[in-house]
PDB file of N, CA and C in Angstrom:
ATOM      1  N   UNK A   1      33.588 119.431 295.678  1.00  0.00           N
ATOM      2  CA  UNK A   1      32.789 120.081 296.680  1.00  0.00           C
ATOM      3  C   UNK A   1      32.379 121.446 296.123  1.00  0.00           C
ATOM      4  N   UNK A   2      30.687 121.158 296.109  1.00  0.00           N
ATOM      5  CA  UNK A   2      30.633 122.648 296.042  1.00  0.00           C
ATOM      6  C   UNK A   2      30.495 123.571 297.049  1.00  0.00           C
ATOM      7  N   UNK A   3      30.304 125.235 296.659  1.00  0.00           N
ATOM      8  CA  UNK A   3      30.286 125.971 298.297  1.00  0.00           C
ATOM      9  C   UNK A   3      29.488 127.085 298.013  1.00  0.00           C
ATOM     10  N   UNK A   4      27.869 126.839 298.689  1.00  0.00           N
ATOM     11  CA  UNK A   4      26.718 128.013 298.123  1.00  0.00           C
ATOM     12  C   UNK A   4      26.803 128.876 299.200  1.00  0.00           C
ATOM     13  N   UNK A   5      27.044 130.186 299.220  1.00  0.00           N
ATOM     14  CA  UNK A   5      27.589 131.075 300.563  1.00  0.00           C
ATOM     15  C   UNK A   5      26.094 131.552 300.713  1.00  0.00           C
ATOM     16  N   UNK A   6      25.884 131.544 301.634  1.00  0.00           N
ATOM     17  CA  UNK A   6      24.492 132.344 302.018  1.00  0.00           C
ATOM     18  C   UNK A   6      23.452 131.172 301.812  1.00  0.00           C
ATOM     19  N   UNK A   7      23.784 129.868 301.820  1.00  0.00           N
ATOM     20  CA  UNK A   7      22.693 129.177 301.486  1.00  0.00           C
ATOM     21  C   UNK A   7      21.801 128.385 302.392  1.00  0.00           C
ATOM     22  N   UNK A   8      22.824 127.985 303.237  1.00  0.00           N
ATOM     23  CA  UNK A   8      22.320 127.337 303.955  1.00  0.00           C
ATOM     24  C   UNK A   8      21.340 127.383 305.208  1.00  0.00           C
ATOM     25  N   UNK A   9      21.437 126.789 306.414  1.00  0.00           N
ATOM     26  CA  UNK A   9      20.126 127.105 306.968  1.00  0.00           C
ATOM     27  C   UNK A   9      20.665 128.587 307.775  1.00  0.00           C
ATOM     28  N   UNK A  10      19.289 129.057 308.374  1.00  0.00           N
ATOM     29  CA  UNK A  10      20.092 130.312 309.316  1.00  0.00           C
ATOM     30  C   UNK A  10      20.422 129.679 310.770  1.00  0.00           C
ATOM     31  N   UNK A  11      21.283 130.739 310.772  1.00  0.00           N
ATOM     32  CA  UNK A  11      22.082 130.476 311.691  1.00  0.00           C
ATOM     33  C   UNK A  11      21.016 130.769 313.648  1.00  0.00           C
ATOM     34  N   UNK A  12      21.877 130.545 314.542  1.00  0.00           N
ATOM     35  CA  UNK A  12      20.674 130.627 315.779  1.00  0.00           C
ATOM     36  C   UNK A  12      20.763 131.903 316.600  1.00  0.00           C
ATOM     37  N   UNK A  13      19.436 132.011 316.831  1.00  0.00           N
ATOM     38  CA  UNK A  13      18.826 133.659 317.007  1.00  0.00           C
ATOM     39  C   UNK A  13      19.292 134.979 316.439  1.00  0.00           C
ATOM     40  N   UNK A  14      19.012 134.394 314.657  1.00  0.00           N
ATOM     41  CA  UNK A  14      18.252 135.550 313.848  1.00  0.00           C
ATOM     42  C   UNK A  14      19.672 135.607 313.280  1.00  0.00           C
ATOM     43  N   UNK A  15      20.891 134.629 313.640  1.00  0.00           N
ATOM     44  CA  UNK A  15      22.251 134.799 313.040  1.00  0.00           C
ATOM     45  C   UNK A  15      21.546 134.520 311.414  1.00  0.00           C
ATOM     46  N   UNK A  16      22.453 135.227 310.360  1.00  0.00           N
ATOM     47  CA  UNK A  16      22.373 134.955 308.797  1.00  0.00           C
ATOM     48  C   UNK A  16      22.634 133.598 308.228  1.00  0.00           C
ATOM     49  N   UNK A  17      22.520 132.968 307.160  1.00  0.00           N
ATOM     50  CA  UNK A  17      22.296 132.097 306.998  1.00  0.00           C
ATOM     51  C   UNK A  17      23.971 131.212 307.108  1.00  0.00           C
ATOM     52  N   UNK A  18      23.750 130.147 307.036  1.00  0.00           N
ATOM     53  CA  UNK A  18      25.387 129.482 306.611  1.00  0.00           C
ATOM     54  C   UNK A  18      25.983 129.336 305.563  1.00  0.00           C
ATOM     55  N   UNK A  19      26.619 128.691 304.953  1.00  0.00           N
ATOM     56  CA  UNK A  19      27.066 128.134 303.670  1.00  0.00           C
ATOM     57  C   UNK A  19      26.327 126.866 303.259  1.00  0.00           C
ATOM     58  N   UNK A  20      25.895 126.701 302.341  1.00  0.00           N
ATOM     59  CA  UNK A  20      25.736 125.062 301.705  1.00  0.00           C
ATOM     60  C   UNK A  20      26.973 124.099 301.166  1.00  0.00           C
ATOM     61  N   UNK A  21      27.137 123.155 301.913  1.00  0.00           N
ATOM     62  CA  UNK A  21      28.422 122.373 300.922  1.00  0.00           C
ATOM     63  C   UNK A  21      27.394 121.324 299.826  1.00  0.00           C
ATOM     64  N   UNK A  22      27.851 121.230 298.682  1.00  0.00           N
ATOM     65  CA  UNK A  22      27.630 120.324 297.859  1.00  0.00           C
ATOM     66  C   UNK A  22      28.395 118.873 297.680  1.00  0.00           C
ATOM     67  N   UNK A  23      28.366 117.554 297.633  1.00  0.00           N
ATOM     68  CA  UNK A  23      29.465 116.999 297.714  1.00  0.00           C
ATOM     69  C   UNK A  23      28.554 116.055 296.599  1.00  0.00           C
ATOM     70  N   UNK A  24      29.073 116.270 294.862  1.00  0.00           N
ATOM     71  CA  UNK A  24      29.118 116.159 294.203  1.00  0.00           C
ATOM     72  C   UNK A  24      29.288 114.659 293.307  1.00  0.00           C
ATOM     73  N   UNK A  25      28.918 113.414 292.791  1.00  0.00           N
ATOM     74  CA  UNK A  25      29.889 112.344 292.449  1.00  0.00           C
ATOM     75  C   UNK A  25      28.739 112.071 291.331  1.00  0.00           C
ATOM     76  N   UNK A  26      29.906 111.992 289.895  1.00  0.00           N
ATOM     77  CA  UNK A  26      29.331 111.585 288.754  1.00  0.00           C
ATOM     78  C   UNK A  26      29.282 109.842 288.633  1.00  0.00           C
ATOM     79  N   UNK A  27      28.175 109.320 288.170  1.00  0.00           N
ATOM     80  CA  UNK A  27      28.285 108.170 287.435  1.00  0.00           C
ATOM     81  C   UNK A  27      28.650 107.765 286.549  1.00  0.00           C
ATOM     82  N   UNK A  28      29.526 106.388 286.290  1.00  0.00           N
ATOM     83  CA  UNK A  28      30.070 106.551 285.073  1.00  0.00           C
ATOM     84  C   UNK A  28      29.377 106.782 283.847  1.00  0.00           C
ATOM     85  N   UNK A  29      30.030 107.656 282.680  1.00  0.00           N
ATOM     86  CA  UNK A  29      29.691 107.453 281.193  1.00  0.00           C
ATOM     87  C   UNK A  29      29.978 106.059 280.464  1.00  0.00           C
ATOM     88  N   UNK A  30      29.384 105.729 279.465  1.00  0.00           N
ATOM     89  CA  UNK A  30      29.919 104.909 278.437  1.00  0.00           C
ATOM     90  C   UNK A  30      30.772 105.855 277.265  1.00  0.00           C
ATOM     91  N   UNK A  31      31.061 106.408 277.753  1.00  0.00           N
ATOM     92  CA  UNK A  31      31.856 107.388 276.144  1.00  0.00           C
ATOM     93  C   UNK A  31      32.455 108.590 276.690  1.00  0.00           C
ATOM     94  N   UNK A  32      32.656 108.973 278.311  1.00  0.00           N
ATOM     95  CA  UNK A  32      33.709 110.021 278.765  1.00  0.00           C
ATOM     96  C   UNK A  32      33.724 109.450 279.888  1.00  0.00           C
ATOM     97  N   UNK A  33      34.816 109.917 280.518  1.00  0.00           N
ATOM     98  CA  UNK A  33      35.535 110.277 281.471  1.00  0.00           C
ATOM     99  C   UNK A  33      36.105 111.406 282.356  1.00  0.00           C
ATOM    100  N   UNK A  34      35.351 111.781 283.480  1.00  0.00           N
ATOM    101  CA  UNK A  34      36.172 113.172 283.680  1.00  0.00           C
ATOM    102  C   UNK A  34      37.016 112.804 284.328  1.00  0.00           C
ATOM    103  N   UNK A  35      38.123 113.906 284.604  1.00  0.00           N
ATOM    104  CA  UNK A  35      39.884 113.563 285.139  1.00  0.00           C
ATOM    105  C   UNK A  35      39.310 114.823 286.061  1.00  0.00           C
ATOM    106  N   UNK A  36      38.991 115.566 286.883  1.00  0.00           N
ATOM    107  CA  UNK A  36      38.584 116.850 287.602  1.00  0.00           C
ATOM    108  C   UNK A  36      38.505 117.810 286.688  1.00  0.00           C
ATOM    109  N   UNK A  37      38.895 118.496 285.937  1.00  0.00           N
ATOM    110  CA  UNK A  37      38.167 119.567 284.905  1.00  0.00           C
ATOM    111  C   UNK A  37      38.462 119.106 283.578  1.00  0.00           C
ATOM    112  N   UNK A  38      38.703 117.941 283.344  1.00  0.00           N
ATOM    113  CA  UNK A  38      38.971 117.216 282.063  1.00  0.00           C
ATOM    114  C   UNK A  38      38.124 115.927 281.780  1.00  0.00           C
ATOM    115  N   UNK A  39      38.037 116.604 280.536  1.00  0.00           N
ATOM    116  CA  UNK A  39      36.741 115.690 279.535  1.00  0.00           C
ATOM    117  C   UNK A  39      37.683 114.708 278.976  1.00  0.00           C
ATOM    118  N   UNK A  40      37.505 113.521 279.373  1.00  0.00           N
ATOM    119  CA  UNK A  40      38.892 112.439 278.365  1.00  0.00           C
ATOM    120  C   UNK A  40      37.300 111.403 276.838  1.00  0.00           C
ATOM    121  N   UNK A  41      37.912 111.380 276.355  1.00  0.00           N
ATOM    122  CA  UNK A  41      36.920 110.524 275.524  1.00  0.00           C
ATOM    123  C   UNK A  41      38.218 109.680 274.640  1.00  0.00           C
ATOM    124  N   UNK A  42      38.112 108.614 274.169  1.00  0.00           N
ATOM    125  CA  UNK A  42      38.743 107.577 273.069  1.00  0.00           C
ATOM    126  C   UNK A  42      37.842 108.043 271.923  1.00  0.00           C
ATOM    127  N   UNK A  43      38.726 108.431 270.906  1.00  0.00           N
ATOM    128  CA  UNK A  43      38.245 108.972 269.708  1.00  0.00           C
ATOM    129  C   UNK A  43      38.819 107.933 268.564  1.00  0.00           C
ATOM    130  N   UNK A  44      38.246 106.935 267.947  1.00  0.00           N
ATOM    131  CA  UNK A  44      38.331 106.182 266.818  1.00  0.00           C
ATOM    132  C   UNK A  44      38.803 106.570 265.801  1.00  0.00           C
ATOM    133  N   UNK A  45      39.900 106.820 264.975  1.00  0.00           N
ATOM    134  CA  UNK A  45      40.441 107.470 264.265  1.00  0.00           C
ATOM    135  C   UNK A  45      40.977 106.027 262.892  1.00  0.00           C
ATOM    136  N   UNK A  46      40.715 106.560 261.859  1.00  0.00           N
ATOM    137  CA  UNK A  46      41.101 105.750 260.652  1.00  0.00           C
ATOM    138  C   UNK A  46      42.669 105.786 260.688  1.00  0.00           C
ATOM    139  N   UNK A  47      43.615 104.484 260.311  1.00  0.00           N
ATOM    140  CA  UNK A  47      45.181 104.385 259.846  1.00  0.00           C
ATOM    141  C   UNK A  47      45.234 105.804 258.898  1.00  0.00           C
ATOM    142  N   UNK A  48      44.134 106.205 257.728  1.00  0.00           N
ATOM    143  CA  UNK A  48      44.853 107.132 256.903  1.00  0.00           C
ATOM    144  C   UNK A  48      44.676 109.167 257.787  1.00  0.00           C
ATOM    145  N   UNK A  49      43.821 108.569 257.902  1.00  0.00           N
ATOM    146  CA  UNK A  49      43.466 109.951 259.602  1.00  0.00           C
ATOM    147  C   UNK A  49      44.810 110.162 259.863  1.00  0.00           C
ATOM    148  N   UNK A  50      45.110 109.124 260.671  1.00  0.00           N
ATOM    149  CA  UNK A  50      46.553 109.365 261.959  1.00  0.00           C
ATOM    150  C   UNK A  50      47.700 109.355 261.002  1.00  0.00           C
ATOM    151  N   UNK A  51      47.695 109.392 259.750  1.00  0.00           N
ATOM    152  CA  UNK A  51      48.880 109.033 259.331  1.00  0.00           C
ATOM    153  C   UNK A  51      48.631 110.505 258.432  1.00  0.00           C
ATOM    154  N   UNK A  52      48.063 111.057 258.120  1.00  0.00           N
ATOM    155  CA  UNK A  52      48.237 112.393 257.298  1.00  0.00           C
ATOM    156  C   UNK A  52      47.590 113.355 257.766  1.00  0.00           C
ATOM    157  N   UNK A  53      46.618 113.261 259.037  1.00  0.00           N
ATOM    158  CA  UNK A  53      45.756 114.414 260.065  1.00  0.00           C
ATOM    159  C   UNK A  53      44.651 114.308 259.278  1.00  0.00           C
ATOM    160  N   UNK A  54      43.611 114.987 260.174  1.00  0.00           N
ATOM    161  CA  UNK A  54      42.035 115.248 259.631  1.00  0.00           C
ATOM    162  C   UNK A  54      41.411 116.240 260.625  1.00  0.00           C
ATOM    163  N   UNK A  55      40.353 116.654 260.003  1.00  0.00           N
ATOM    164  CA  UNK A  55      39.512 117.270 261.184  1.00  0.00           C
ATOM    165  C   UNK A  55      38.300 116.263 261.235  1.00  0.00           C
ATOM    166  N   UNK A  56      37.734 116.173 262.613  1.00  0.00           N
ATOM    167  CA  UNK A  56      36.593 115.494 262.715  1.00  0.00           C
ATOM    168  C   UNK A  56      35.940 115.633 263.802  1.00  0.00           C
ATOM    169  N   UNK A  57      34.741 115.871 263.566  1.00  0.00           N
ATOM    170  CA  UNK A  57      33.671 116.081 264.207  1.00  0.00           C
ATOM    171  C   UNK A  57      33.620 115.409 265.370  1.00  0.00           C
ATOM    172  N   UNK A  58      33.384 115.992 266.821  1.00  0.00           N
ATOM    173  CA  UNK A  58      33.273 115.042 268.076  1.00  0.00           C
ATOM    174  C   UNK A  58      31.958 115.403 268.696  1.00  0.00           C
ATOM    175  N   UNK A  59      31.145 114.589 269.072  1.00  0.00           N
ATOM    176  CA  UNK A  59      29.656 114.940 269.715  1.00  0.00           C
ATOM    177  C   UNK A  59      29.974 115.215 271.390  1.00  0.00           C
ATOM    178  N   UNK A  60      29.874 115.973 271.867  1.00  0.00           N
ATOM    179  CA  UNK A  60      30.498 116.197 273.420  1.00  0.00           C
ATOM    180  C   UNK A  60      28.668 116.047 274.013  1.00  0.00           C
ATOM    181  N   UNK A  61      28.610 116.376 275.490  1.00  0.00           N
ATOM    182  CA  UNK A  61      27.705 116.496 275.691  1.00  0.00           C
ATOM    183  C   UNK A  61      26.486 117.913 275.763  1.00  0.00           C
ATOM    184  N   UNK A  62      27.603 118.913 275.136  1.00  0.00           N
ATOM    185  CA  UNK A  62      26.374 120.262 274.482  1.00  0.00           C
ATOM    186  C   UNK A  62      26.438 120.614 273.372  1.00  0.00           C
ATOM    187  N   UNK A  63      26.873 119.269 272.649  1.00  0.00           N
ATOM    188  CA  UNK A  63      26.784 119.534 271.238  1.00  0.00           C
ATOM    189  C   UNK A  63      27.858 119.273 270.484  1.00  0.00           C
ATOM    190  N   UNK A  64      28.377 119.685 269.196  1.00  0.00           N
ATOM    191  CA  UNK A  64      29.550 118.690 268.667  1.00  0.00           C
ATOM    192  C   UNK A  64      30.419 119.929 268.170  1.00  0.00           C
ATOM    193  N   UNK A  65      31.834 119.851 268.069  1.00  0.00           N
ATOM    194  CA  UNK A  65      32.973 120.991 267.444  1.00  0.00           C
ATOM    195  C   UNK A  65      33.392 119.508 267.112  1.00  0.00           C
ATOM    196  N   UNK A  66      34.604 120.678 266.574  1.00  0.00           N
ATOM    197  CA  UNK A  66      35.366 120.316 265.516  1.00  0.00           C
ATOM    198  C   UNK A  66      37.054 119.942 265.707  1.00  0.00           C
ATOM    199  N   UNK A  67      37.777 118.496 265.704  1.00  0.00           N
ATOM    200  CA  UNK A  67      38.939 118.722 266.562  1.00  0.00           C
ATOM    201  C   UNK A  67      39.807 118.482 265.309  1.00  0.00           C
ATOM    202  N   UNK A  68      40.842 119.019 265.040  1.00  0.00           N
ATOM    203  CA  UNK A  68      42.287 118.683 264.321  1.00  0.00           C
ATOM    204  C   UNK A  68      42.648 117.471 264.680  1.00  0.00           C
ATOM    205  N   UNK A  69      43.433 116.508 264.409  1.00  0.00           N
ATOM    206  CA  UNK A  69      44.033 115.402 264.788  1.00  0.00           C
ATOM    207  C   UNK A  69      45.455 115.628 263.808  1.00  0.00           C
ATOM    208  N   UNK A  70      46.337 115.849 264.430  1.00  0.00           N
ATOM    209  CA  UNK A  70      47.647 115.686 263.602  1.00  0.00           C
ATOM    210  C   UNK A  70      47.945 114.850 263.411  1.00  0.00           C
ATOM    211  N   UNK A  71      49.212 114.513 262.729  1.00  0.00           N
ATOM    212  CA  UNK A  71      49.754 113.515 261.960  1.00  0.00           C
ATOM    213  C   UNK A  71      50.599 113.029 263.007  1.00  0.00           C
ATOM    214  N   UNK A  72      49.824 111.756 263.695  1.00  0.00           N
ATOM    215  CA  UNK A  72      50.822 111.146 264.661  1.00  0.00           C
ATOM    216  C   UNK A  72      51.910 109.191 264.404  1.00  0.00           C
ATOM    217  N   UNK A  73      52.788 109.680 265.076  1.00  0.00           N
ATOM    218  CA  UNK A  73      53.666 108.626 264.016  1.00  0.00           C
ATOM    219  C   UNK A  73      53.461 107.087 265.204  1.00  0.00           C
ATOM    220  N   UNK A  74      52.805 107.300 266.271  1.00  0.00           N
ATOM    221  CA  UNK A  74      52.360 106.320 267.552  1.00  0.00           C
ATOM    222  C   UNK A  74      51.024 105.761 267.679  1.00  0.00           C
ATOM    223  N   UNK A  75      50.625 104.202 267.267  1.00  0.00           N
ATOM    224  CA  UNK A  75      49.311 103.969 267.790  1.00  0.00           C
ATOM    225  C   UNK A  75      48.876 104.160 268.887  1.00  0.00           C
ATOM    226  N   UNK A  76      49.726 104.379 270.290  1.00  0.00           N
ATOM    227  CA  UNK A  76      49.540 104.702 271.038  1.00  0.00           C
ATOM    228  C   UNK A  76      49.635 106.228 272.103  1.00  0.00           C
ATOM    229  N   UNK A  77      49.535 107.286 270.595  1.00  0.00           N
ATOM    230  CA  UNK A  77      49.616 108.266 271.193  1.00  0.00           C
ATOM    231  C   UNK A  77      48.267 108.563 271.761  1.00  0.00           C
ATOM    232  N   UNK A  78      48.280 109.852 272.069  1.00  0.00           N
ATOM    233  CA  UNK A  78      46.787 110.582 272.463  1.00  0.00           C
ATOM    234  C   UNK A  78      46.948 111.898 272.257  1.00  0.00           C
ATOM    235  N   UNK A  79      46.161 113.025 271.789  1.00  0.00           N
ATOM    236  CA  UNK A  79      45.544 114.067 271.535  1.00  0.00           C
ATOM    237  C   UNK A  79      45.214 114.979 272.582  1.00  0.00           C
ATOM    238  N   UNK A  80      45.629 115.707 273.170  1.00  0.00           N
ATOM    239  CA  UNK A  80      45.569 117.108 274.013  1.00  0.00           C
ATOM    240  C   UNK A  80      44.610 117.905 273.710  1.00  0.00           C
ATOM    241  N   UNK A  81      43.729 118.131 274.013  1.00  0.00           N
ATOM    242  CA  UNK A  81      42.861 119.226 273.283  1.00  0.00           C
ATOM    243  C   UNK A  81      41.984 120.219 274.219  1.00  0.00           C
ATOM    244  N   UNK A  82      42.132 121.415 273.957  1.00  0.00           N
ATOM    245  CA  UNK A  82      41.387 122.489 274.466  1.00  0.00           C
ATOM    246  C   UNK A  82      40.212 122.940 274.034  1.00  0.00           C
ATOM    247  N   UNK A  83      39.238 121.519 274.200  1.00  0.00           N
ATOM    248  CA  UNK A  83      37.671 121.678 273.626  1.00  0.00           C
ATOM    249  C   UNK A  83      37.252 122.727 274.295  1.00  0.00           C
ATOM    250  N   UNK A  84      36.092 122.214 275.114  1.00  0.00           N
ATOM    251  CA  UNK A  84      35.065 123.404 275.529  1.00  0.00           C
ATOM    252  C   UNK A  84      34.913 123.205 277.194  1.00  0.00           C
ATOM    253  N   UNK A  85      35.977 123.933 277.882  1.00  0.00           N
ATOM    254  CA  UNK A  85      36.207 123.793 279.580  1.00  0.00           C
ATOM    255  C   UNK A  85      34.632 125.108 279.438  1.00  0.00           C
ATOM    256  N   UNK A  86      34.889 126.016 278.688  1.00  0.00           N
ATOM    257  CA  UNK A  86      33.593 126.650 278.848  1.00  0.00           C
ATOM    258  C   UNK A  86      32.810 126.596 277.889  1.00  0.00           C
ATOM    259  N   UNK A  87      31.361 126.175 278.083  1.00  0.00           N
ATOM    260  CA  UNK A  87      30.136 126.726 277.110  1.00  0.00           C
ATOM    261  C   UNK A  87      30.041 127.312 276.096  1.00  0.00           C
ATOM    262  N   UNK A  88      30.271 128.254 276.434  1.00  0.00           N
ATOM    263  CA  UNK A  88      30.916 129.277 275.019  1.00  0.00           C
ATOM    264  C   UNK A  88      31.402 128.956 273.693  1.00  0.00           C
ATOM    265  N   UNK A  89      32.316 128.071 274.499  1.00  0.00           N
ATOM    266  CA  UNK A  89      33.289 127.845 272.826  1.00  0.00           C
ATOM    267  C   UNK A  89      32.883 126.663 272.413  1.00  0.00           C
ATOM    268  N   UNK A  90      32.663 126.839 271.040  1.00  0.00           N
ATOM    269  CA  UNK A  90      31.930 125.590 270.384  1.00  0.00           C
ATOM    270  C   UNK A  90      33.068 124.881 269.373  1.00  0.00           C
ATOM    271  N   UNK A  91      34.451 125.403 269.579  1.00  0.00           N
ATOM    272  CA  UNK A  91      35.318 124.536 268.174  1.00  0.00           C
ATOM    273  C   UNK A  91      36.815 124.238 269.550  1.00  0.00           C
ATOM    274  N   UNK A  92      37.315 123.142 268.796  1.00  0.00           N
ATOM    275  CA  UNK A  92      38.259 122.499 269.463  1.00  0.00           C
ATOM    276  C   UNK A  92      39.009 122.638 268.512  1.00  0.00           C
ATOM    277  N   UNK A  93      40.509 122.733 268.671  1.00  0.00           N
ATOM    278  CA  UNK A  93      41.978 122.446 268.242  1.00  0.00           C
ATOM    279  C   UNK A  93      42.843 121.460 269.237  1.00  0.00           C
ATOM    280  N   UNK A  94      43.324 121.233 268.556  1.00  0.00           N
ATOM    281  CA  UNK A  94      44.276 119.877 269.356  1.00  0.00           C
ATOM    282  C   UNK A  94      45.947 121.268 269.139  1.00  0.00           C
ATOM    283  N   UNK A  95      45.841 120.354 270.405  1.00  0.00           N
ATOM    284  CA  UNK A  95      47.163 122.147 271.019  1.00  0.00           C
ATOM    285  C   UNK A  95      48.383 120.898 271.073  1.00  0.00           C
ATOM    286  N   UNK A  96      48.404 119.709 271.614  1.00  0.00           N
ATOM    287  CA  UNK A  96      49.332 118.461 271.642  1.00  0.00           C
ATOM    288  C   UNK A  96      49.331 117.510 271.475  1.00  0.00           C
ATOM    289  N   UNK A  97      50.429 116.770 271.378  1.00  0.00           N
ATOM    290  CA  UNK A  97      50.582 115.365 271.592  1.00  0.00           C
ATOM    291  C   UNK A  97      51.039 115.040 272.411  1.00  0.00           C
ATOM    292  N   UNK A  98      50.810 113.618 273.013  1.00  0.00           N
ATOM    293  CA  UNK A  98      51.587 113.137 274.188  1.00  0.00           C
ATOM    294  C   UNK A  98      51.721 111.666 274.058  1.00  0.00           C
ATOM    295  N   UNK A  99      52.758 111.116 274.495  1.00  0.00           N
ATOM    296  CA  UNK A  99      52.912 109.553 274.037  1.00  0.00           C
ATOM    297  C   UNK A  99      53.460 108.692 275.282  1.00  0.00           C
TER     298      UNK A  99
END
C-alpha cells in the first residue's frame, strides 16, 4: 500500500485535500521474484564456480553489478546478497550463505 498525503480528492466545503491510497500488485516475472523488499532471482552457476567462488555479472532490472559467489560446499545452498535495495548502488557482494 502506498500513501500520497495531500493527494487525494478535497475534502467537503473547502476542507484540504485527503490522502491517496495506492494498492499496488506486481505480475509475475520470468526471471525474479519479489519477497516484499527482496529481489530473489535463481542464478545458474557452473560445478567449478560453486566449488572455488567467482564473480559474475547479474543483469537486474536497472542494469547489471557484479555478485561474489563463494565457495559453497551444498547444491542446494543459496546466496544472500545486498544488491541494489537502492538505485544508487550499482555493485553487489554476497554478505551470506544459507542452506
Amino acid at each position: 500500500m502506498i500513501r500520497l498525503a495531500g493527494q487525494g480528492a478535497p475534502g467537503m466545503g473547502g476542507a484540504p485535500a485527503g490522502d491517496l491510497l495506492l494498492e499496488v500488485q506486481f505480475k509475475p516475472h520470468p526471471r525474479f521474484r519479489a519477497d516484499g523488499r527482496d529481489l530473489h532471482l535463481k542464478l545458474p552457476v557452473a560445478p567449478w564456480e560453486a566449488a572455488l567462488g567467482a564473480v559474475l555479472a547479474v543483469d537486474l532490472p536497472h542494469g547489471s553489478v557484479k555478485v561474489r559467489i563463494p565457495r559453497v560446499p551444498r547444491a542446494d545452498a543459496s546466496c544472500g546478497c545486498a544488491a541494489t535495495a537502492c538505485p544508487a548502488s550499482r555493485r553487489a557482494t554476497c554478505c551470506s550463505t544459507s542452506r
